[in-house]
PDB file of N, CA and C in Angstrom:
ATOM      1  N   UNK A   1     151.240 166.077 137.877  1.00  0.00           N
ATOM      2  CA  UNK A   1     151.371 166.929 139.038  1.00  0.00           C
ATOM      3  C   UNK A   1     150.100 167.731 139.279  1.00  0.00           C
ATOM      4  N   UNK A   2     149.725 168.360 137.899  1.00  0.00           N
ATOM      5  CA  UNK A   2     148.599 169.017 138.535  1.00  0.00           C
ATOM      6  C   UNK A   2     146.989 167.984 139.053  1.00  0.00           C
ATOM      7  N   UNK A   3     147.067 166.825 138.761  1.00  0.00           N
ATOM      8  CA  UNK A   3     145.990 165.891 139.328  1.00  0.00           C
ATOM      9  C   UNK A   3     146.384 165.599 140.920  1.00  0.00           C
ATOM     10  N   UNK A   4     147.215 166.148 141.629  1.00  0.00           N
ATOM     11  CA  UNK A   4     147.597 166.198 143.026  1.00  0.00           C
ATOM     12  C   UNK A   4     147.221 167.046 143.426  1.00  0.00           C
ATOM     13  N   UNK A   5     147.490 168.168 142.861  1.00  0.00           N
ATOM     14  CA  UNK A   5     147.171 169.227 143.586  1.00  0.00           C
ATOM     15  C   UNK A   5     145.572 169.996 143.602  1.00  0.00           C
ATOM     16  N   UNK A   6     144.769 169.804 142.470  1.00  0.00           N
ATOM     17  CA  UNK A   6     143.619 169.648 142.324  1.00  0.00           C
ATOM     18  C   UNK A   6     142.556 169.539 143.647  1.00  0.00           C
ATOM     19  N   UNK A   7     142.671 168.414 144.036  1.00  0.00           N
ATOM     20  CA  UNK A   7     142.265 168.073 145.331  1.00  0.00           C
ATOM     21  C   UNK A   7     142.069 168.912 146.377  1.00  0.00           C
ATOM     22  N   UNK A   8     143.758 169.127 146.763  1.00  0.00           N
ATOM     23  CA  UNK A   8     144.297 169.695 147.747  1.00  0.00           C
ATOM     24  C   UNK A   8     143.398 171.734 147.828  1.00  0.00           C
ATOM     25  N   UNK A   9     143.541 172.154 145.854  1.00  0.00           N
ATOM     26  CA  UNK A   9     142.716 173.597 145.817  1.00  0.00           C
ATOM     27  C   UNK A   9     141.637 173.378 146.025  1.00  0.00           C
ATOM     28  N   UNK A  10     140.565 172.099 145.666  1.00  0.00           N
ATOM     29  CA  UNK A  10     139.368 172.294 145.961  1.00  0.00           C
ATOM     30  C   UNK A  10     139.242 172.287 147.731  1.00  0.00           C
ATOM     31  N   UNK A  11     139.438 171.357 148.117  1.00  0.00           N
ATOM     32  CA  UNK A  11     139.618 171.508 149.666  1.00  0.00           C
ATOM     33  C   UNK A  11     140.073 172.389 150.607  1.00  0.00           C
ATOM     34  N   UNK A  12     141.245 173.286 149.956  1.00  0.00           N
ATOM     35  CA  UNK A  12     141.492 174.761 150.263  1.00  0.00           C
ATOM     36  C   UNK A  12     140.139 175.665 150.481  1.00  0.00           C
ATOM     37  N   UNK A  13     139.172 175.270 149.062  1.00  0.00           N
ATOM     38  CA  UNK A  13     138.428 176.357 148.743  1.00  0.00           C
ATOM     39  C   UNK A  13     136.960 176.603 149.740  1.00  0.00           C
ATOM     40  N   UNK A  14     136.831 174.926 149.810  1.00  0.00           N
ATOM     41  CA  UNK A  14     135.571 174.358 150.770  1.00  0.00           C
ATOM     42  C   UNK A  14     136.021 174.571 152.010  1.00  0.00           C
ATOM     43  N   UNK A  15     137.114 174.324 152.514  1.00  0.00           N
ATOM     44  CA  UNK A  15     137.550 175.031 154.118  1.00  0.00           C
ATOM     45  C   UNK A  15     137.195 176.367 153.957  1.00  0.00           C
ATOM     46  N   UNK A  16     137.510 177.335 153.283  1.00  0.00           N
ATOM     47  CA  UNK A  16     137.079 178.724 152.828  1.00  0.00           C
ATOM     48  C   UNK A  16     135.745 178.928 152.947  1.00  0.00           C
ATOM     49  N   UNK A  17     134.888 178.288 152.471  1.00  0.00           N
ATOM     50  CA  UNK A  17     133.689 178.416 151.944  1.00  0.00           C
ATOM     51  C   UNK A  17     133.078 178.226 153.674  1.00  0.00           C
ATOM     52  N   UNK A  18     133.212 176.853 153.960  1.00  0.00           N
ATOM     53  CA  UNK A  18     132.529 176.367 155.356  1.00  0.00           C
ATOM     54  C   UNK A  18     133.037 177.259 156.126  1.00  0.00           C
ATOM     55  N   UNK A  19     134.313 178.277 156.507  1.00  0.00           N
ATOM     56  CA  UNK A  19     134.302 179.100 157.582  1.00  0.00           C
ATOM     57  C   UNK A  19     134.004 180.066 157.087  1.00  0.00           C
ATOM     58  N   UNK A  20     133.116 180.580 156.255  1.00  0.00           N
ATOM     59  CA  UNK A  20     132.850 182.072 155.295  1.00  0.00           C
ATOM     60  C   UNK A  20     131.631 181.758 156.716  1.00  0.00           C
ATOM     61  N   UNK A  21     131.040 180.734 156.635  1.00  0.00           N
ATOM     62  CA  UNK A  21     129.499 180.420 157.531  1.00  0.00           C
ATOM     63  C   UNK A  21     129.717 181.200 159.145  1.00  0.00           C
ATOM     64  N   UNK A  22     131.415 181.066 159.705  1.00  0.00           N
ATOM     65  CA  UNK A  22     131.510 180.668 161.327  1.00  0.00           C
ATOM     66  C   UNK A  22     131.622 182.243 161.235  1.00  0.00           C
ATOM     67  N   UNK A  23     132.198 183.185 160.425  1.00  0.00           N
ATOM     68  CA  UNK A  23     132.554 184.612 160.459  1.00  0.00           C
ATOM     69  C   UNK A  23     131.336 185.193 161.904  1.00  0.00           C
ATOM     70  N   UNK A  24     131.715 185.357 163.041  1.00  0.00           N
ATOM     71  CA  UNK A  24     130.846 186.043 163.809  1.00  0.00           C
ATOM     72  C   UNK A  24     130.831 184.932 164.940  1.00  0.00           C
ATOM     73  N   UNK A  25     130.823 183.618 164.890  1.00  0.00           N
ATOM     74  CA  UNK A  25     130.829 183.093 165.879  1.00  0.00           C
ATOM     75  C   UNK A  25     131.821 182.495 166.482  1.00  0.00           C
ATOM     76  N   UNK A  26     131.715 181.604 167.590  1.00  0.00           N
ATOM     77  CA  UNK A  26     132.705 181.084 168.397  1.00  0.00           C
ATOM     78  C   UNK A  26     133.203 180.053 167.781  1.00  0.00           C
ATOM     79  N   UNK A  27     134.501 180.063 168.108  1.00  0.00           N
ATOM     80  CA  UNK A  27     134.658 178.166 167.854  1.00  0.00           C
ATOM     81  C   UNK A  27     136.242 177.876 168.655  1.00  0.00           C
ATOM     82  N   UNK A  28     136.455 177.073 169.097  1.00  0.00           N
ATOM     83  CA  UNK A  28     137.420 176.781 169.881  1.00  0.00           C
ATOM     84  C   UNK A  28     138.620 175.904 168.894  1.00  0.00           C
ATOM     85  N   UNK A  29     139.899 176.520 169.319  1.00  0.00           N
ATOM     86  CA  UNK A  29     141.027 176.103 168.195  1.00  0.00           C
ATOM     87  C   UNK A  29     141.927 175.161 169.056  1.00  0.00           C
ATOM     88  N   UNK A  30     142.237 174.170 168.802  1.00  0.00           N
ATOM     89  CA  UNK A  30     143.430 173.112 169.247  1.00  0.00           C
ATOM     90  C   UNK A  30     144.820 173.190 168.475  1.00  0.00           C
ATOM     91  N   UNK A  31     145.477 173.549 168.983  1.00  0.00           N
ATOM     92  CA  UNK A  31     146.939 172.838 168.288  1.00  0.00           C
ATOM     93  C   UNK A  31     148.213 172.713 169.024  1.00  0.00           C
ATOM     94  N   UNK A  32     149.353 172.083 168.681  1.00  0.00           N
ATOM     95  CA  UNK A  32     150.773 171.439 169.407  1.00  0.00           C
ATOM     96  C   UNK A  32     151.378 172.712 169.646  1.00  0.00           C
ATOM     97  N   UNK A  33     151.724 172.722 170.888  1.00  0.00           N
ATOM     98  CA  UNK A  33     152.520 174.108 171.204  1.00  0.00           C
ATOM     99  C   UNK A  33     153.722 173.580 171.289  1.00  0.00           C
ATOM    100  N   UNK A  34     154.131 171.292 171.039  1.00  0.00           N
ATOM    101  CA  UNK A  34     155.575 171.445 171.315  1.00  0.00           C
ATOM    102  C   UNK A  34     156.082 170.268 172.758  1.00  0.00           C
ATOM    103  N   UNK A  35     156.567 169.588 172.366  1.00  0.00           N
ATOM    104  CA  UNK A  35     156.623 168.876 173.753  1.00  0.00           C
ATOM    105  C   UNK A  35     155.532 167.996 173.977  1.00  0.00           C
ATOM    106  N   UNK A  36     154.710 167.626 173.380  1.00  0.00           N
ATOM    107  CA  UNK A  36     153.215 166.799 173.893  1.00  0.00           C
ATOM    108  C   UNK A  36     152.504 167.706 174.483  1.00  0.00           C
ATOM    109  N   UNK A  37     152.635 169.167 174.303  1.00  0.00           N
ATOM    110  CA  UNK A  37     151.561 170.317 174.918  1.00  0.00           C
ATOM    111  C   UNK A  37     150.688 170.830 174.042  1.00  0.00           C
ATOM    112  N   UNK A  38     149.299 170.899 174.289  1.00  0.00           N
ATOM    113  CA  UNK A  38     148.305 171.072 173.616  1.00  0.00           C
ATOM    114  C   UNK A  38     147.406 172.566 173.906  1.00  0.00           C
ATOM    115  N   UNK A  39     147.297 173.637 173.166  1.00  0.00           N
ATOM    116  CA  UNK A  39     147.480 175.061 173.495  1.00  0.00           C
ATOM    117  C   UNK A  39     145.550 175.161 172.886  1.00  0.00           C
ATOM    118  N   UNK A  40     144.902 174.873 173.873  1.00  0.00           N
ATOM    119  CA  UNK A  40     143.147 174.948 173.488  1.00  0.00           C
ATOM    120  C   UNK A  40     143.030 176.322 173.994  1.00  0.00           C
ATOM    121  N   UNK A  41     141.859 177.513 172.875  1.00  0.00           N
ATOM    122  CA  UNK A  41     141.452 178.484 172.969  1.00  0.00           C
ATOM    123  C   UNK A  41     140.272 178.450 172.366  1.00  0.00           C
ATOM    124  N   UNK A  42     139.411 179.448 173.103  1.00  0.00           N
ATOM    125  CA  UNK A  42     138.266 179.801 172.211  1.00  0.00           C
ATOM    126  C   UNK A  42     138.476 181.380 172.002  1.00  0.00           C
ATOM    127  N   UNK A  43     137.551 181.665 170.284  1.00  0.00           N
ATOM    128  CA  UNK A  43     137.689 182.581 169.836  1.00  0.00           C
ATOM    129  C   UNK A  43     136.778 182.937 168.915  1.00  0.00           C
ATOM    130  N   UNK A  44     136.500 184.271 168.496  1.00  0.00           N
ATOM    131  CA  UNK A  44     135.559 184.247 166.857  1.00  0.00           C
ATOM    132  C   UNK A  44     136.054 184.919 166.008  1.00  0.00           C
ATOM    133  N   UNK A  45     135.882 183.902 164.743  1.00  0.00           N
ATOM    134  CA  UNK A  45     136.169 183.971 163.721  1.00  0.00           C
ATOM    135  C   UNK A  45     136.236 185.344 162.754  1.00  0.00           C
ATOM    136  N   UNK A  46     136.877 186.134 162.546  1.00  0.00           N
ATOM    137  CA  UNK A  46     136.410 187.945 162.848  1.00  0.00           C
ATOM    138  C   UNK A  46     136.145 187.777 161.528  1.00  0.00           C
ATOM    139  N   UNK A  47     137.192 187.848 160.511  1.00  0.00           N
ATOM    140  CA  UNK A  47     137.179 187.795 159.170  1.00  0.00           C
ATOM    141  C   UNK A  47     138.304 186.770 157.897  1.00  0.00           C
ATOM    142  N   UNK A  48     137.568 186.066 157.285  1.00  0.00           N
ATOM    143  CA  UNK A  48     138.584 185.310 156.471  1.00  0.00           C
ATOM    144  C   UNK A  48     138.596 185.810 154.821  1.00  0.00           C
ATOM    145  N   UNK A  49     139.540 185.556 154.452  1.00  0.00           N
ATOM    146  CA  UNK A  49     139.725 186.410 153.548  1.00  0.00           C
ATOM    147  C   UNK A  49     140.733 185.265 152.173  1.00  0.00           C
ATOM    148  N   UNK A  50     140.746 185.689 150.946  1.00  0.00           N
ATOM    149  CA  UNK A  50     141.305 184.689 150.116  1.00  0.00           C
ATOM    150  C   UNK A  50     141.980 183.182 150.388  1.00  0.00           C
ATOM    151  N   UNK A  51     142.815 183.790 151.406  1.00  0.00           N
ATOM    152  CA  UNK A  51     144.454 183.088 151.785  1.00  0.00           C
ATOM    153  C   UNK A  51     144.374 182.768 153.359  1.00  0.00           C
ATOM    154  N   UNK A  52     143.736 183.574 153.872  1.00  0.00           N
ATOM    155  CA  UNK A  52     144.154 183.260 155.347  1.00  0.00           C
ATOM    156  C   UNK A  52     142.183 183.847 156.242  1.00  0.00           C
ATOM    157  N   UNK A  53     142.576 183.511 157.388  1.00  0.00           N
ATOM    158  CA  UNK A  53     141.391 183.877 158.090  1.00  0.00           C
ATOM    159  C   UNK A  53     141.875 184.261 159.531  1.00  0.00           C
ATOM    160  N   UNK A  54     140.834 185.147 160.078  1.00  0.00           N
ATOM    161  CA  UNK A  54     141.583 186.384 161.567  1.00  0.00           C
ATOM    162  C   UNK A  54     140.537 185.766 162.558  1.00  0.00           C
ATOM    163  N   UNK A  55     141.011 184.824 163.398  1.00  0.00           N
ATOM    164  CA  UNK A  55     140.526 184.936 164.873  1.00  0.00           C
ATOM    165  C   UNK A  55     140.697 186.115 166.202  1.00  0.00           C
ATOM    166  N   UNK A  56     139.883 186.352 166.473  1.00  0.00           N
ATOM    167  CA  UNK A  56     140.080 187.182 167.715  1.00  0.00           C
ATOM    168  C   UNK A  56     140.095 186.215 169.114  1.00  0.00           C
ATOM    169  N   UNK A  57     141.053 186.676 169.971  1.00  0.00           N
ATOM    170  CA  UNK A  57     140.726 185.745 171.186  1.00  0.00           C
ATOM    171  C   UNK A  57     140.928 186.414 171.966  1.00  0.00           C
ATOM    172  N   UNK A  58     140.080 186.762 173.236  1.00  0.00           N
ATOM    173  CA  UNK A  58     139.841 187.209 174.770  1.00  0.00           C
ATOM    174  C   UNK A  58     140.432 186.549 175.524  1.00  0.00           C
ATOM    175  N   UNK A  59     141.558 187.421 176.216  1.00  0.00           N
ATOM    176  CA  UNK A  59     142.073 186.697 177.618  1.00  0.00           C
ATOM    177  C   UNK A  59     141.934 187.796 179.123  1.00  0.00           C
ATOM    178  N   UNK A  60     141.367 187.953 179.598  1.00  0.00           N
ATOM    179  CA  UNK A  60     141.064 188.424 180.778  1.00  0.00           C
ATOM    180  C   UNK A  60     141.368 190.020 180.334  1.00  0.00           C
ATOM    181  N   UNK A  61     139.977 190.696 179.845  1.00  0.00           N
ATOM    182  CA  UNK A  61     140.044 191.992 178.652  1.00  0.00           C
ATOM    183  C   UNK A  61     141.307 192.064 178.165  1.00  0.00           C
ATOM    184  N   UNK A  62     141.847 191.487 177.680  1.00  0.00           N
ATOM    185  CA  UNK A  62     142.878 191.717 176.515  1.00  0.00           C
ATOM    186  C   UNK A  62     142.775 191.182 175.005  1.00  0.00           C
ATOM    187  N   UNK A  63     142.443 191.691 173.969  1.00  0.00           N
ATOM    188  CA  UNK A  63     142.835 191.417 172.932  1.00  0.00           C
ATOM    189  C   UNK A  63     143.464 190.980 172.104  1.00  0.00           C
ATOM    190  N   UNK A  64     143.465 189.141 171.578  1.00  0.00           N
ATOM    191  CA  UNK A  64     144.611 189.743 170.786  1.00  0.00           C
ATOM    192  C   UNK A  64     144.000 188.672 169.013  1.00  0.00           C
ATOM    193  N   UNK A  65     144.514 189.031 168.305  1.00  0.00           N
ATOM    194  CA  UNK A  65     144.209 188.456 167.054  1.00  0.00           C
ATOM    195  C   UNK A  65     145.052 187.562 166.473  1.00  0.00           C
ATOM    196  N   UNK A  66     144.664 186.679 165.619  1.00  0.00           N
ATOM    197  CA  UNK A  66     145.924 186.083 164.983  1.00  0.00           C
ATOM    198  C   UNK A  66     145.552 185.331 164.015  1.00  0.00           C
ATOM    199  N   UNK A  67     146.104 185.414 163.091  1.00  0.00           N
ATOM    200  CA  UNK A  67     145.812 184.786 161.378  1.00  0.00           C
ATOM    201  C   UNK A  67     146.390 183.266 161.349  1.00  0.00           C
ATOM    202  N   UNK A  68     145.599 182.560 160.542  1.00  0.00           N
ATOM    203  CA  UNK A  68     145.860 181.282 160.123  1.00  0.00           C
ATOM    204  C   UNK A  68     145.538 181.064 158.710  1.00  0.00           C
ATOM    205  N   UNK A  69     146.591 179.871 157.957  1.00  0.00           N
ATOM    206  CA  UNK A  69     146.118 179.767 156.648  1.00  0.00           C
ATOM    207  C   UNK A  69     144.899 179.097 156.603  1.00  0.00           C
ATOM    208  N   UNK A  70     144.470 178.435 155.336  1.00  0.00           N
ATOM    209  CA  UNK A  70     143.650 177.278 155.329  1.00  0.00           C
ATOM    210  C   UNK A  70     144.032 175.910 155.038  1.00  0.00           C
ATOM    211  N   UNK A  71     145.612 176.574 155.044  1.00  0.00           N
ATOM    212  CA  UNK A  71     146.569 175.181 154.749  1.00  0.00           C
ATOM    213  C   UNK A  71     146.933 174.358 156.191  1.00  0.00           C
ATOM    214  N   UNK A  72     146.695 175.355 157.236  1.00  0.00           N
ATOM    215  CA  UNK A  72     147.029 175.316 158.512  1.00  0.00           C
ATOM    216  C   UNK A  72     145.722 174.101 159.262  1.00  0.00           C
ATOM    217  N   UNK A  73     144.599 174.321 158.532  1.00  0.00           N
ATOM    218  CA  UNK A  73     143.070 173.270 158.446  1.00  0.00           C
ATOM    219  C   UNK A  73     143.286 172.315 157.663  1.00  0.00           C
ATOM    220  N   UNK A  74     143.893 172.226 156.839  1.00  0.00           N
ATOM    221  CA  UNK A  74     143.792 170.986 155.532  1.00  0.00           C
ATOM    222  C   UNK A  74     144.828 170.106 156.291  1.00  0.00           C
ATOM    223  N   UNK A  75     146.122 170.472 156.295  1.00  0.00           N
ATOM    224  CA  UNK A  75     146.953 169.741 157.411  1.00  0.00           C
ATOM    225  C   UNK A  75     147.232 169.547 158.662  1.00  0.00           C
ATOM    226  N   UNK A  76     145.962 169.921 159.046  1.00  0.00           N
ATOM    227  CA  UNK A  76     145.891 169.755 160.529  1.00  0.00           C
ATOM    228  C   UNK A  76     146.821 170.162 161.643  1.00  0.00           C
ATOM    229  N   UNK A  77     147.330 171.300 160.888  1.00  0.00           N
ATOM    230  CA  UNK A  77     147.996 172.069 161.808  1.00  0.00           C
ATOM    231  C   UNK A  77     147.725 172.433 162.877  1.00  0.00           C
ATOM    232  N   UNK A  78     146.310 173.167 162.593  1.00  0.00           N
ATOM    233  CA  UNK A  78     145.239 173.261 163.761  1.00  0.00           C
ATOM    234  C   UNK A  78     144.026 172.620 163.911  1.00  0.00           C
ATOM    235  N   UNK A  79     143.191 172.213 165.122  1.00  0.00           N
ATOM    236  CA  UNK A  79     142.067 172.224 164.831  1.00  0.00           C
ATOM    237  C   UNK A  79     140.643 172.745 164.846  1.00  0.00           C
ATOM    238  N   UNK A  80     139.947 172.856 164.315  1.00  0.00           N
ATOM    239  CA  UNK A  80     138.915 174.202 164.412  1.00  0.00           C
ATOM    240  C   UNK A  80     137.229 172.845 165.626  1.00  0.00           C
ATOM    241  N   UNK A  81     136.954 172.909 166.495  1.00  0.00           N
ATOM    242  CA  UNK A  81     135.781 172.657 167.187  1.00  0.00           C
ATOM    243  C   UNK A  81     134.725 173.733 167.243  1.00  0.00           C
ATOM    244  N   UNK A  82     133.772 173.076 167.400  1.00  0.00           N
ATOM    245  CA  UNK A  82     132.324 173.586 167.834  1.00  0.00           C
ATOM    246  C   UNK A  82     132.465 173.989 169.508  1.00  0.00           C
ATOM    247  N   UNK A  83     132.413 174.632 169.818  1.00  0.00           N
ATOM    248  CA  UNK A  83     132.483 175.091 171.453  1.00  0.00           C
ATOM    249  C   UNK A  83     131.273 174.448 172.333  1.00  0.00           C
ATOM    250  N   UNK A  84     130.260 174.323 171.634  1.00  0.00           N
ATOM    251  CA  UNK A  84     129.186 173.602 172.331  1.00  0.00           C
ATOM    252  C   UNK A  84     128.566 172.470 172.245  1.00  0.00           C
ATOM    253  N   UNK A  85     129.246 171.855 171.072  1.00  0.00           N
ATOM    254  CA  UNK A  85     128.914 170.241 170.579  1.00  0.00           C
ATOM    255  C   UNK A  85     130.386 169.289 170.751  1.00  0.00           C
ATOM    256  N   UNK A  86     131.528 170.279 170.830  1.00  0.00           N
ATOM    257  CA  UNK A  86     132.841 169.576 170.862  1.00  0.00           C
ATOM    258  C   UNK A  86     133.118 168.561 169.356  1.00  0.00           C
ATOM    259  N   UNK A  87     132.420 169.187 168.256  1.00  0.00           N
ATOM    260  CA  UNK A  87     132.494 168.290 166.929  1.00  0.00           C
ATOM    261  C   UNK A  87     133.626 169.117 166.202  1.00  0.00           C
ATOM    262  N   UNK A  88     134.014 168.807 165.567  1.00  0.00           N
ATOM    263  CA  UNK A  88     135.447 169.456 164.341  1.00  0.00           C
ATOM    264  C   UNK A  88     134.556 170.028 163.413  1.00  0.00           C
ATOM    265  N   UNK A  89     134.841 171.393 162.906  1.00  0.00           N
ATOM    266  CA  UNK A  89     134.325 171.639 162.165  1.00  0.00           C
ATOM    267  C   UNK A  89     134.465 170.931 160.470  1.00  0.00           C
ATOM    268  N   UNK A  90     135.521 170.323 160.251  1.00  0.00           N
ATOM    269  CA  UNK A  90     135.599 170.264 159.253  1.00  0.00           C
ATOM    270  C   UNK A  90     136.092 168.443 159.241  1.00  0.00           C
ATOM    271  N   UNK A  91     135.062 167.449 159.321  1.00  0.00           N
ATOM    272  CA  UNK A  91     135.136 166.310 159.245  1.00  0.00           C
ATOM    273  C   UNK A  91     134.999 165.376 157.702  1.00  0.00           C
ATOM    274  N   UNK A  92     135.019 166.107 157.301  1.00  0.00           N
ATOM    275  CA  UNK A  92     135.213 165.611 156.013  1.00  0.00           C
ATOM    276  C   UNK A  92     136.294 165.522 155.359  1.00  0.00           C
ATOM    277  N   UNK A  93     137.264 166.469 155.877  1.00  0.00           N
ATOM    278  CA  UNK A  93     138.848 166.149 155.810  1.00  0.00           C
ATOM    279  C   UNK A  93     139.535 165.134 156.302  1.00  0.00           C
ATOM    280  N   UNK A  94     140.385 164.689 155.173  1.00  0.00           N
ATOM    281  CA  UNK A  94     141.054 163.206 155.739  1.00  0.00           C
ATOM    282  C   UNK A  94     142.275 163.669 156.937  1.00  0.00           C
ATOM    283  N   UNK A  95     142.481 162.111 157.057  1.00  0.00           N
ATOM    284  CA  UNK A  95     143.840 162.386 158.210  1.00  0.00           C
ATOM    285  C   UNK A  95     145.277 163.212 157.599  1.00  0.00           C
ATOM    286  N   UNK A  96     145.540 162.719 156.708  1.00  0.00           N
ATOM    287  CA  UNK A  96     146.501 163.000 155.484  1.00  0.00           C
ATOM    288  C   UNK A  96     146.349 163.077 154.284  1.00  0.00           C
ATOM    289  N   UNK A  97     146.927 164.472 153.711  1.00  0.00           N
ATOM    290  CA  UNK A  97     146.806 164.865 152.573  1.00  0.00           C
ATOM    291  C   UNK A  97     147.801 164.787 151.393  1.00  0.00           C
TER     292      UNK A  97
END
């Protein structure tokens, strides 16, 4: 069991590590809102922290924030893009984990 999960912490840790880099900048988030609806935002990355990481996102001056794991990246819960290259940040992650 623990040769499964191994993997899965190092890859936790390197998603961690590679958005320790985005802290301050933009990056645009994809994910299923449900129905075949697809809920695209851009936002920056405010602060990530052990377990989870805080996007901020602007909607017509309003504020609002919202936390994601890094489990939420590993399983593609969400997806994290480049806003100006349209690349995934994290392509080195497989389809399934």
């Amino acid at each position: 069991m623990a040769l499964i999960s191994l993997p899965q912490q190092e890859a936790l840790g390197r998603i961690k590590s590679d958005l320790d880099a985005f802290v301050g900048k933009k990056v645009r988030m994809r994910t299923a809102k449900g129905r075949g609806l697809m809920w695209e935002k851009e936002g920056v990355v405010e602060e990530t922290y052990p377990n989870l990481f805080i996007i901020l996102f602007e909607d017509k001056d309003l504020f609002r924030k919202a936390s994601y794991s890094y489990a939420d990246v590993l399983t593609k819960t969400i997806k994290l893009v480049c806003p100006q290259t349209g690349e995934e940040l994290f392509p080195w992650l497989p389809d399934r984990f």
